[in-house]
Structures are given as structure tokens and as C-alpha cells.
PDB file of N, CA and C in Angstrom:
ATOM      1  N   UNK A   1       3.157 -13.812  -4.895  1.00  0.00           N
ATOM      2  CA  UNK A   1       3.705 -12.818  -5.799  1.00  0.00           C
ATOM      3  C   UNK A   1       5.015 -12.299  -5.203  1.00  0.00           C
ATOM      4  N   UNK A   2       6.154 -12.283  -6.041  1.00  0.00           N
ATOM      5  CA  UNK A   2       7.278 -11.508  -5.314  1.00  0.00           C
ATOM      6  C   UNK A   2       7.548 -10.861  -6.249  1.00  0.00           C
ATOM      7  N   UNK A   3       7.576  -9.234  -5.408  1.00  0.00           N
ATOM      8  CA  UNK A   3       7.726  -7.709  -6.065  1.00  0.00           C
ATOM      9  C   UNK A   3       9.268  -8.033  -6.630  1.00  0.00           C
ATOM     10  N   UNK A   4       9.366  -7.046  -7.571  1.00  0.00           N
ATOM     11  CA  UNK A   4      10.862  -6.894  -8.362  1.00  0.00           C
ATOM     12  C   UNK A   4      11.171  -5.453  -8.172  1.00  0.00           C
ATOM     13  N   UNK A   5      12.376  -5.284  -9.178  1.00  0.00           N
ATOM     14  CA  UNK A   5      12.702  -3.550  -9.147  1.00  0.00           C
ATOM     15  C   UNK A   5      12.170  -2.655  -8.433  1.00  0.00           C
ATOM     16  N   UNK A   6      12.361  -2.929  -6.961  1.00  0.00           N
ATOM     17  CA  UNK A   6      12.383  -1.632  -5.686  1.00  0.00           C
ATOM     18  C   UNK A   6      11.083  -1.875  -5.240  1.00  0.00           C
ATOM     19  N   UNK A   7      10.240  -2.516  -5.632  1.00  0.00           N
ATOM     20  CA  UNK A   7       8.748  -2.891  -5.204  1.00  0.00           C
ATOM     21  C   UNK A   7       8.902  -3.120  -4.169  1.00  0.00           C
ATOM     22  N   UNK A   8       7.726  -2.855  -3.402  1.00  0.00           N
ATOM     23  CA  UNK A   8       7.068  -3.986  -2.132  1.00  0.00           C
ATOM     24  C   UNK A   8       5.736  -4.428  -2.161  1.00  0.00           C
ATOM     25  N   UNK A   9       5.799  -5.108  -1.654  1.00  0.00           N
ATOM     26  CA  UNK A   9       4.088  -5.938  -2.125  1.00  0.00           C
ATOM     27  C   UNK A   9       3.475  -5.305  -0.474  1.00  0.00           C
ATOM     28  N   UNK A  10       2.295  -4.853  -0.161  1.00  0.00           N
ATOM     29  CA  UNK A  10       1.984  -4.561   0.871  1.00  0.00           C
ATOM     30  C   UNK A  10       0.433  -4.842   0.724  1.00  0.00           C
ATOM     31  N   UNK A  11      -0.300  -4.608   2.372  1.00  0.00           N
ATOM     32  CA  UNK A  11      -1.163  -4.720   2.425  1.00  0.00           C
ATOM     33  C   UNK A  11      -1.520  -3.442   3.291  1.00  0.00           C
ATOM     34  N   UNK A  12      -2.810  -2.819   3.268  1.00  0.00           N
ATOM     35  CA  UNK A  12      -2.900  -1.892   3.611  1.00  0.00           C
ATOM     36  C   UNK A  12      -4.181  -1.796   4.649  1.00  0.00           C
ATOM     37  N   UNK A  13      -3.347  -1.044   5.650  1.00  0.00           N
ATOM     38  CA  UNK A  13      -4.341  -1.343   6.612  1.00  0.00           C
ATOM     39  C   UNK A  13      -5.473  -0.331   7.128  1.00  0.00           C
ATOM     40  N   UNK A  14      -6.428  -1.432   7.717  1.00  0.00           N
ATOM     41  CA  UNK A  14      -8.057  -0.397   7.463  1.00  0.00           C
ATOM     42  C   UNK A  14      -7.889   0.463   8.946  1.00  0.00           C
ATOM     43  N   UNK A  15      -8.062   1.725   8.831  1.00  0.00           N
ATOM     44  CA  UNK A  15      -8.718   3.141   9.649  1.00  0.00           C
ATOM     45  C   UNK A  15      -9.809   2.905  10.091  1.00  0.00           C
ATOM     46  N   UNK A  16     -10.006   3.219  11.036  1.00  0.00           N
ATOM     47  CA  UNK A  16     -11.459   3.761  11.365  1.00  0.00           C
ATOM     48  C   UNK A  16     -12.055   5.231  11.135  1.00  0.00           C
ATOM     49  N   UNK A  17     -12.464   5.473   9.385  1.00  0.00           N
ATOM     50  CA  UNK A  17     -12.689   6.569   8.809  1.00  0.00           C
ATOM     51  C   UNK A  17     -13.907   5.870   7.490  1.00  0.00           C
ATOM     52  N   UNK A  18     -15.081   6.890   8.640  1.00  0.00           N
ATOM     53  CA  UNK A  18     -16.222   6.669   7.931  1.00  0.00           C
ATOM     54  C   UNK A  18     -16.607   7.444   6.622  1.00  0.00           C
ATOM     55  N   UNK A  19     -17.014   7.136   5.450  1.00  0.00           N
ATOM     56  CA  UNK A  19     -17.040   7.940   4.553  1.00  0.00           C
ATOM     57  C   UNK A  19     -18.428   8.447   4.418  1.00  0.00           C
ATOM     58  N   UNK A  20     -19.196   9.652   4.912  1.00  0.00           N
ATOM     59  CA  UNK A  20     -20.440  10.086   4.986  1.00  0.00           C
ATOM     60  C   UNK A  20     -20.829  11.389   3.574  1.00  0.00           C
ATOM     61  N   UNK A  21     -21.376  11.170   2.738  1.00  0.00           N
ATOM     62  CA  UNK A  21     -22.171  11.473   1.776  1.00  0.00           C
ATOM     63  C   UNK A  21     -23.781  11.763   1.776  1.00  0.00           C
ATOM     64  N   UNK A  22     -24.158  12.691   0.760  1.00  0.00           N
ATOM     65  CA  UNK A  22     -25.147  13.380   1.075  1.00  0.00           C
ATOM     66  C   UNK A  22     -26.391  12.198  -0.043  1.00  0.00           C
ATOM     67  N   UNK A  23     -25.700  11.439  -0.411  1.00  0.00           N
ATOM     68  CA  UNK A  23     -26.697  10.636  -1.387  1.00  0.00           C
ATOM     69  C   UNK A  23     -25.736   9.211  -1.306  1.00  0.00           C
ATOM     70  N   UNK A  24     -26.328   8.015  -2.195  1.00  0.00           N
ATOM     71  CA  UNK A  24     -25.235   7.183  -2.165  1.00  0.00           C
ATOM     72  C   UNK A  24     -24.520   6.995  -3.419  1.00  0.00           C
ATOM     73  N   UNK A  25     -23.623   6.134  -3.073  1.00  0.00           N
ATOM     74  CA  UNK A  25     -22.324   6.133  -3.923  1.00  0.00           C
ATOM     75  C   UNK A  25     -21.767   4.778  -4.243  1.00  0.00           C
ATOM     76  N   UNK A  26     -21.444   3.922  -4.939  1.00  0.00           N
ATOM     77  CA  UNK A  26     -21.289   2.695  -5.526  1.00  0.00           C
ATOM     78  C   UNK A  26     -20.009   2.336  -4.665  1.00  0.00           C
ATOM     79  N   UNK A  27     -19.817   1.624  -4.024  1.00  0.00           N
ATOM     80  CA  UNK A  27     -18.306   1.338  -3.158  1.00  0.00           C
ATOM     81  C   UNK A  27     -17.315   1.629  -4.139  1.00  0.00           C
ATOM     82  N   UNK A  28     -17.349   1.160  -5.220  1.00  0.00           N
ATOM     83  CA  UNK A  28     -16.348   0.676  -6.467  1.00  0.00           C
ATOM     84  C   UNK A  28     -15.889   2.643  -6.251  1.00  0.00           C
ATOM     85  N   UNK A  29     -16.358   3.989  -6.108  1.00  0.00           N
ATOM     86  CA  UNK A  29     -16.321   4.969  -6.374  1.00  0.00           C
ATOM     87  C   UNK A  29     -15.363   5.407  -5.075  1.00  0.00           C
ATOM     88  N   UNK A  30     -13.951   6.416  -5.383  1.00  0.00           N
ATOM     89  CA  UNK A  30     -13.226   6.765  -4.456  1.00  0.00           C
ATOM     90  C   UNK A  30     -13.774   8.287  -4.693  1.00  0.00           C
ATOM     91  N   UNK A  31     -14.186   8.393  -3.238  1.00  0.00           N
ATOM     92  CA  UNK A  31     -14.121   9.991  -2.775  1.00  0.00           C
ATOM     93  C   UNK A  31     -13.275  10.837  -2.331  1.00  0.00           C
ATOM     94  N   UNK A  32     -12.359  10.147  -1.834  1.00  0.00           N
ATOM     95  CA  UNK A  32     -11.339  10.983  -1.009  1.00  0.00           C
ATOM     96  C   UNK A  32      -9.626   9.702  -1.162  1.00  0.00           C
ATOM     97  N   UNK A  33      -8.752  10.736  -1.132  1.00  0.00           N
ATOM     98  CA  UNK A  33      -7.324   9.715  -1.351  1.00  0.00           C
ATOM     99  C   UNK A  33      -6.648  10.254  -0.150  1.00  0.00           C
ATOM    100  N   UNK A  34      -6.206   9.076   0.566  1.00  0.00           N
ATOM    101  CA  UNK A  34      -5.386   9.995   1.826  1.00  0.00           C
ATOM    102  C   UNK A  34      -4.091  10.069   1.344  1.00  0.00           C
ATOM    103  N   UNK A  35      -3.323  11.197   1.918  1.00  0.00           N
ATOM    104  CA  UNK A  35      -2.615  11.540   1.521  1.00  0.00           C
ATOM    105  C   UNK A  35      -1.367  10.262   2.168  1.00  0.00           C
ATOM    106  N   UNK A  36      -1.375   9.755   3.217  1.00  0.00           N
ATOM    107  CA  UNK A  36      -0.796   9.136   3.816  1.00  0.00           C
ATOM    108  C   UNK A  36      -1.075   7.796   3.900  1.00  0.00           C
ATOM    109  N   UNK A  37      -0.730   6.858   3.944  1.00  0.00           N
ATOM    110  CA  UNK A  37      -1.677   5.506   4.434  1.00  0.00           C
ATOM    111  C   UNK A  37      -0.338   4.505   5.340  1.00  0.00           C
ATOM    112  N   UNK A  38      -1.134   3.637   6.075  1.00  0.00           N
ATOM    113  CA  UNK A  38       0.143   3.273   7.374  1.00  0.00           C
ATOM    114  C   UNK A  38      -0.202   1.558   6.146  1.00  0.00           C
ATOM    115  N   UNK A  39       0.885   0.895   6.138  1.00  0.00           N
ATOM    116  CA  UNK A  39       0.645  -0.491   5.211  1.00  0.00           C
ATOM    117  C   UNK A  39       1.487  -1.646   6.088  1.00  0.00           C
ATOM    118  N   UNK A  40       0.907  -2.744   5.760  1.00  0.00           N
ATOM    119  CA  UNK A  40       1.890  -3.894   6.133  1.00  0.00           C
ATOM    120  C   UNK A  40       3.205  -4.451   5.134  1.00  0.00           C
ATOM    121  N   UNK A  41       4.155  -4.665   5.438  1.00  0.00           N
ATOM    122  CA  UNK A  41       4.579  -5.292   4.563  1.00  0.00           C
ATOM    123  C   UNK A  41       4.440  -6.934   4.366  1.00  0.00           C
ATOM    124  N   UNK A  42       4.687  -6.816   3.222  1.00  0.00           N
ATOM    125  CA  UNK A  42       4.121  -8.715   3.155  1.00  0.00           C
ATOM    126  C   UNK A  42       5.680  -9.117   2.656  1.00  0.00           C
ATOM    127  N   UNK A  43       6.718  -8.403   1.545  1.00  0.00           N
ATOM    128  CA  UNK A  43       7.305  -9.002   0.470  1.00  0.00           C
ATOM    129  C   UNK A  43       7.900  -7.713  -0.061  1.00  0.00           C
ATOM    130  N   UNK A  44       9.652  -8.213  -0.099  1.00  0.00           N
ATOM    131  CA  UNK A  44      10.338  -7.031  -0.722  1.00  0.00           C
ATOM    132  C   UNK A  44      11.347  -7.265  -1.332  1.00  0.00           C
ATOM    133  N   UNK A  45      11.068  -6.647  -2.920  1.00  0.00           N
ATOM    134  CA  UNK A  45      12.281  -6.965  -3.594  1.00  0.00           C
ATOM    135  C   UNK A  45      13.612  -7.264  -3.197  1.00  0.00           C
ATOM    136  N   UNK A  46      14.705  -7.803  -3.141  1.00  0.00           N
ATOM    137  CA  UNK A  46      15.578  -7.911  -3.398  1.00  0.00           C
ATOM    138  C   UNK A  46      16.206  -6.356  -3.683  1.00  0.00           C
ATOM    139  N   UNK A  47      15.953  -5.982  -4.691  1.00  0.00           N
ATOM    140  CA  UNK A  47      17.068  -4.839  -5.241  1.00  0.00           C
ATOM    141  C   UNK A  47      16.100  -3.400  -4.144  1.00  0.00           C
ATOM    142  N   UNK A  48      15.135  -3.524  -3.618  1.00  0.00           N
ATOM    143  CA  UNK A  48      15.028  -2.461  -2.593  1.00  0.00           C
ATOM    144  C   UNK A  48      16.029  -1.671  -1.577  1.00  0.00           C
ATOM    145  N   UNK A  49      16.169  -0.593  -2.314  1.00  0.00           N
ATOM    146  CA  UNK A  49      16.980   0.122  -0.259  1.00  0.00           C
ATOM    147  C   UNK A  49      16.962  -0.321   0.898  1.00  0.00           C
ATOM    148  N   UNK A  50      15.852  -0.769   0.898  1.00  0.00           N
ATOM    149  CA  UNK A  50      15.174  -1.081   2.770  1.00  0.00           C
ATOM    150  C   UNK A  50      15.145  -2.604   2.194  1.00  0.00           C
ATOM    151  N   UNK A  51      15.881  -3.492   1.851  1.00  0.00           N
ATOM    152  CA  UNK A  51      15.774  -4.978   1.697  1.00  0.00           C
ATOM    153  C   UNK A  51      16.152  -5.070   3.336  1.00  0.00           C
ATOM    154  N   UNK A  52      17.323  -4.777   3.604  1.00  0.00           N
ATOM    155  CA  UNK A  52      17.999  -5.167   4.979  1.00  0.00           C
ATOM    156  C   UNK A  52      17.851  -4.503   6.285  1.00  0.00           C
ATOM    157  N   UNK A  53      16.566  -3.431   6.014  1.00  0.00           N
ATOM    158  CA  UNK A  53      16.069  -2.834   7.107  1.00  0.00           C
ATOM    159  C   UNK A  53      14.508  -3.117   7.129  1.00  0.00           C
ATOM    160  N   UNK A  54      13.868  -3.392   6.609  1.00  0.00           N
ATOM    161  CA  UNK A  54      12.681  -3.857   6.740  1.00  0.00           C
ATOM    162  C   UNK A  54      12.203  -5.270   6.444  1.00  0.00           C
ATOM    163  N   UNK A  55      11.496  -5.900   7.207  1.00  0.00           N
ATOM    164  CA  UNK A  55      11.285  -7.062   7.741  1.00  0.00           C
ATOM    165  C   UNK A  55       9.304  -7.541   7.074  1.00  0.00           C
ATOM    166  N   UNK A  56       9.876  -8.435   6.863  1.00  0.00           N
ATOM    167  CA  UNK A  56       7.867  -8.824   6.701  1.00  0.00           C
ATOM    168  C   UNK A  56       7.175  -8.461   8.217  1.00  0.00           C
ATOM    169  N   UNK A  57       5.681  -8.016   7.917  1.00  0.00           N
ATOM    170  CA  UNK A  57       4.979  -7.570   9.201  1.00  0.00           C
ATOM    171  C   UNK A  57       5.446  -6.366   9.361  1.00  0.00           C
ATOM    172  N   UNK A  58       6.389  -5.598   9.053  1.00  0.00           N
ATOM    173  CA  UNK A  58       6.402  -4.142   9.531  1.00  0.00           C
ATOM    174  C   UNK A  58       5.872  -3.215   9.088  1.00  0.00           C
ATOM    175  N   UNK A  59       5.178  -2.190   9.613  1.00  0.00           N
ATOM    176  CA  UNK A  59       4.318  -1.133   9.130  1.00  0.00           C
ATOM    177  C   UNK A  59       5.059  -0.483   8.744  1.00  0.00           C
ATOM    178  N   UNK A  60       4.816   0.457   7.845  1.00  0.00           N
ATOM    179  CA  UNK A  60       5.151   1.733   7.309  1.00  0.00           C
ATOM    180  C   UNK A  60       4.020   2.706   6.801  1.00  0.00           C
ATOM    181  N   UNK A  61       4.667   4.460   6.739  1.00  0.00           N
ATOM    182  CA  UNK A  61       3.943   4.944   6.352  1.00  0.00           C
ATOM    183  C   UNK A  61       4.339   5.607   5.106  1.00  0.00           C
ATOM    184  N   UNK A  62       3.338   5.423   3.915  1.00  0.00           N
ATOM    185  CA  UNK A  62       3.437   5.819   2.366  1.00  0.00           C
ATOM    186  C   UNK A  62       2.553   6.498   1.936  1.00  0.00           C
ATOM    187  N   UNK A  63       3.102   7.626   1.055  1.00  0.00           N
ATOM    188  CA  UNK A  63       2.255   8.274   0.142  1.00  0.00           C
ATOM    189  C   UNK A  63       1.101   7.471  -0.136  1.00  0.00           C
ATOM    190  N   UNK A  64      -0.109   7.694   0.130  1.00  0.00           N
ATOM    191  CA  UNK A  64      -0.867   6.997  -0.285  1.00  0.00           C
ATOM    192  C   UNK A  64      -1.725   7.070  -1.834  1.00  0.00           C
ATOM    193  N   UNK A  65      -1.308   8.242  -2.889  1.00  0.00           N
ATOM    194  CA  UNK A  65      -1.552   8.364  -4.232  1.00  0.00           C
ATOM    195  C   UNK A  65      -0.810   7.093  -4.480  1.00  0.00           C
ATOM    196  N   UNK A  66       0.632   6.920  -4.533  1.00  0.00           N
ATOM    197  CA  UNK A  66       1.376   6.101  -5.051  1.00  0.00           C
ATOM    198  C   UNK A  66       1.214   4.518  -5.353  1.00  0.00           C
ATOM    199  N   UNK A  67      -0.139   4.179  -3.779  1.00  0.00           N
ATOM    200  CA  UNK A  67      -0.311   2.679  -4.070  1.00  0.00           C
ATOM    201  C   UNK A  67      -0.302   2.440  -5.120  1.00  0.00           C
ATOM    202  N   UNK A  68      -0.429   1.011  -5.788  1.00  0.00           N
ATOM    203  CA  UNK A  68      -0.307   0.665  -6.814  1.00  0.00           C
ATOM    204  C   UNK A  68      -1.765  -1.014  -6.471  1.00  0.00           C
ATOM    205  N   UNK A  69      -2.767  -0.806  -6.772  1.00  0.00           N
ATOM    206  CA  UNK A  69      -3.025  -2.328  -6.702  1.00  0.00           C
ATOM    207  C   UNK A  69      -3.549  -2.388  -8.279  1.00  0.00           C
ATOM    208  N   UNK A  70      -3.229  -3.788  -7.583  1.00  0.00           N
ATOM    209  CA  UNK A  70      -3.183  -4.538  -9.302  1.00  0.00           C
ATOM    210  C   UNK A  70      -4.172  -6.239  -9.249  1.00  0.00           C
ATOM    211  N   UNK A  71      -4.765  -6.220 -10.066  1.00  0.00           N
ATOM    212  CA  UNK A  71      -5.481  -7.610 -10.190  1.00  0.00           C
ATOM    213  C   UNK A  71      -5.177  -7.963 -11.582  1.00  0.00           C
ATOM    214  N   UNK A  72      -4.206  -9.419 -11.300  1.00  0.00           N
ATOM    215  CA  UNK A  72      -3.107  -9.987 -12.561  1.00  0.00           C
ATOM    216  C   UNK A  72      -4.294 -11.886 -12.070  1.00  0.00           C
ATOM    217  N   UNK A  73      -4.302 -12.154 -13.386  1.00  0.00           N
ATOM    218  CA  UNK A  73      -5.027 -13.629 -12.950  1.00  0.00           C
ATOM    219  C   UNK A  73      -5.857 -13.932 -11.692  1.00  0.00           C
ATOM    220  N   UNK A  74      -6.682 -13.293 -11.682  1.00  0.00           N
ATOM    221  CA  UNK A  74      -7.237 -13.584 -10.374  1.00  0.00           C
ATOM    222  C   UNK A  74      -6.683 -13.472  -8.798  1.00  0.00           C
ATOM    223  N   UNK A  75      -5.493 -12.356  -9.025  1.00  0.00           N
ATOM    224  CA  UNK A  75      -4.796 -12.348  -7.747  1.00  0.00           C
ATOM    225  C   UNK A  75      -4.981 -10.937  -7.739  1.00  0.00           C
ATOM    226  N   UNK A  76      -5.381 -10.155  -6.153  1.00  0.00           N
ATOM    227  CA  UNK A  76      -4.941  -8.596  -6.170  1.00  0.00           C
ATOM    228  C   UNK A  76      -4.333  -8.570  -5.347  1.00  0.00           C
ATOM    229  N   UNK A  77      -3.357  -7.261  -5.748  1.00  0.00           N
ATOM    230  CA  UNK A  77      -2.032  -7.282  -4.616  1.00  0.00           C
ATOM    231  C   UNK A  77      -1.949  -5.554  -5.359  1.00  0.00           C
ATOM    232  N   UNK A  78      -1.197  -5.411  -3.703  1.00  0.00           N
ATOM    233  CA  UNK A  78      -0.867  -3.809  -3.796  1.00  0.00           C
ATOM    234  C   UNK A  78       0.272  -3.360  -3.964  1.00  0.00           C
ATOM    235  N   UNK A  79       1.034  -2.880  -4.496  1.00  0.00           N
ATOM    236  CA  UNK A  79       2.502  -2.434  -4.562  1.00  0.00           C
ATOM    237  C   UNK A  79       2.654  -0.996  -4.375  1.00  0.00           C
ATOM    238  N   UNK A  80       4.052  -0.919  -3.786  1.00  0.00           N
ATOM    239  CA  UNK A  80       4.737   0.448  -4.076  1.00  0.00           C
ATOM    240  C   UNK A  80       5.893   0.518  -4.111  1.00  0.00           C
ATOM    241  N   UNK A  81       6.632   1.709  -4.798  1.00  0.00           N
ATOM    242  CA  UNK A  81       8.071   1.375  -4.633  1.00  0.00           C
ATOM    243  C   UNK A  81       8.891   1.862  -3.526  1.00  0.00           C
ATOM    244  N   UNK A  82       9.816   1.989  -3.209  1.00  0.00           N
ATOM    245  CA  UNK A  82      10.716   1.952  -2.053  1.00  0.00           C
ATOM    246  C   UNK A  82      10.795   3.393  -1.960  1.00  0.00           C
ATOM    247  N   UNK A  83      10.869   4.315  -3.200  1.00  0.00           N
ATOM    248  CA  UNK A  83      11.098   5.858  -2.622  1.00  0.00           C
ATOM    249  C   UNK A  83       9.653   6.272  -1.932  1.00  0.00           C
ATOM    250  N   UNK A  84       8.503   5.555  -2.300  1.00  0.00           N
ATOM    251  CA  UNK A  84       7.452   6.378  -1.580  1.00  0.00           C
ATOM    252  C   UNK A  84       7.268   6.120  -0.120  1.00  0.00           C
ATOM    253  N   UNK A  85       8.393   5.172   0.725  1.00  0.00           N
ATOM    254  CA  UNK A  85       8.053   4.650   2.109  1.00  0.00           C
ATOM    255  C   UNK A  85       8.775   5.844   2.696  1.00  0.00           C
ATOM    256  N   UNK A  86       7.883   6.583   3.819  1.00  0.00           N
ATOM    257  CA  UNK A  86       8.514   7.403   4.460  1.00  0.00           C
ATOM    258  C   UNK A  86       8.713   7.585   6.009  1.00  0.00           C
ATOM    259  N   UNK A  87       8.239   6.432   6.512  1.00  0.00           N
ATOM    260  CA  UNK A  87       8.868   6.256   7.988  1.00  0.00           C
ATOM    261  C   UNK A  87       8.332   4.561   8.154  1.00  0.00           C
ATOM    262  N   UNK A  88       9.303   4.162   9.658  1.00  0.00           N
ATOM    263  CA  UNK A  88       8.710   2.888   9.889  1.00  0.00           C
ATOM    264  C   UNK A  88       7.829   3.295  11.170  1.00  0.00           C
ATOM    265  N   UNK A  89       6.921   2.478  11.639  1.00  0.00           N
ATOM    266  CA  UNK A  89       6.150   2.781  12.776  1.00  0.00           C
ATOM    267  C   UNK A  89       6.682   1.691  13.683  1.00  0.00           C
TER     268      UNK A  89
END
């Protein structure tokens, strides 16, 4: 998949943050949204800000409301756009 208009295609990487509940809960069900999330990059538009400063494999940290995943034909992939990246790690 290659992101367009300011996209980045990312992957997002797993925490060690246990989610503990008083009953159970269907995985499919989000309890909590972090506000932050640290992501990989995989793939970046062309017309992005950060085309020429960010590199495949580099982390960043993004709003994490903003992800975007998407399952198009049997493919899921996560996107976001370029204003929600707010530092590199």
C-alpha cells in the first residue's frame, strides 16, 4: 500500500500495558485510547512534510485518537497524517 496526500502508513508498536477489568470483555472492545502512541514507519507519501526527514523504520510519536486503520480487500494497514506526528524518537 502506498499512503497519498500527507499520509503515512505505520505500524504501531505493542507496550507492555495490561488491560485489567472487573468482568470480561470481547478483545474486538476498546477500553481505553492512549493519548500518545510511539509507531513505526513503514511508507510515506510523497507530498508529506517529513518526506525528506523521515526514513522507513523510524519511530515516532502520534496522537494516538488520530490512527487511522483500515481493512481495504483483505489488507489492514494503519495510517496517519503528517500533522499528527509529534516527535521522532
Amino acid at each position: 500500500m502506498i499512503p497519498l496526500n500527507r499520509s503515512m502508513l505505520v505500524s504501531v508498536l505493542e507496550q507492555d500495558e495490561e488491560k485489567q477489568t472487573a468482568f470480561y470483555l470481547p478483545d474486538d472492545i476498546v477500553t481505553s485510547k492512549k493519548q500518545f502512541e510511539v509507531v513505526k514507519i513503514i511508507n510515506i507519501s510523497s507530498e508529506s512534510k517529513f518526506f525528506a526527514v523521515l526514513s522507513k523504520g523510524d519511530k515516532v510519536i502520534v496522537e494516538g485518537h488520530m490512527l487511522r486503520k483500515i481493512n481495504v480487500l483483505g489488507e489492514t494497514a494503519t495510517l496517519i497524517e503528517d500533522n499528527y506526528v509529534l516527535a521522532k524518537m
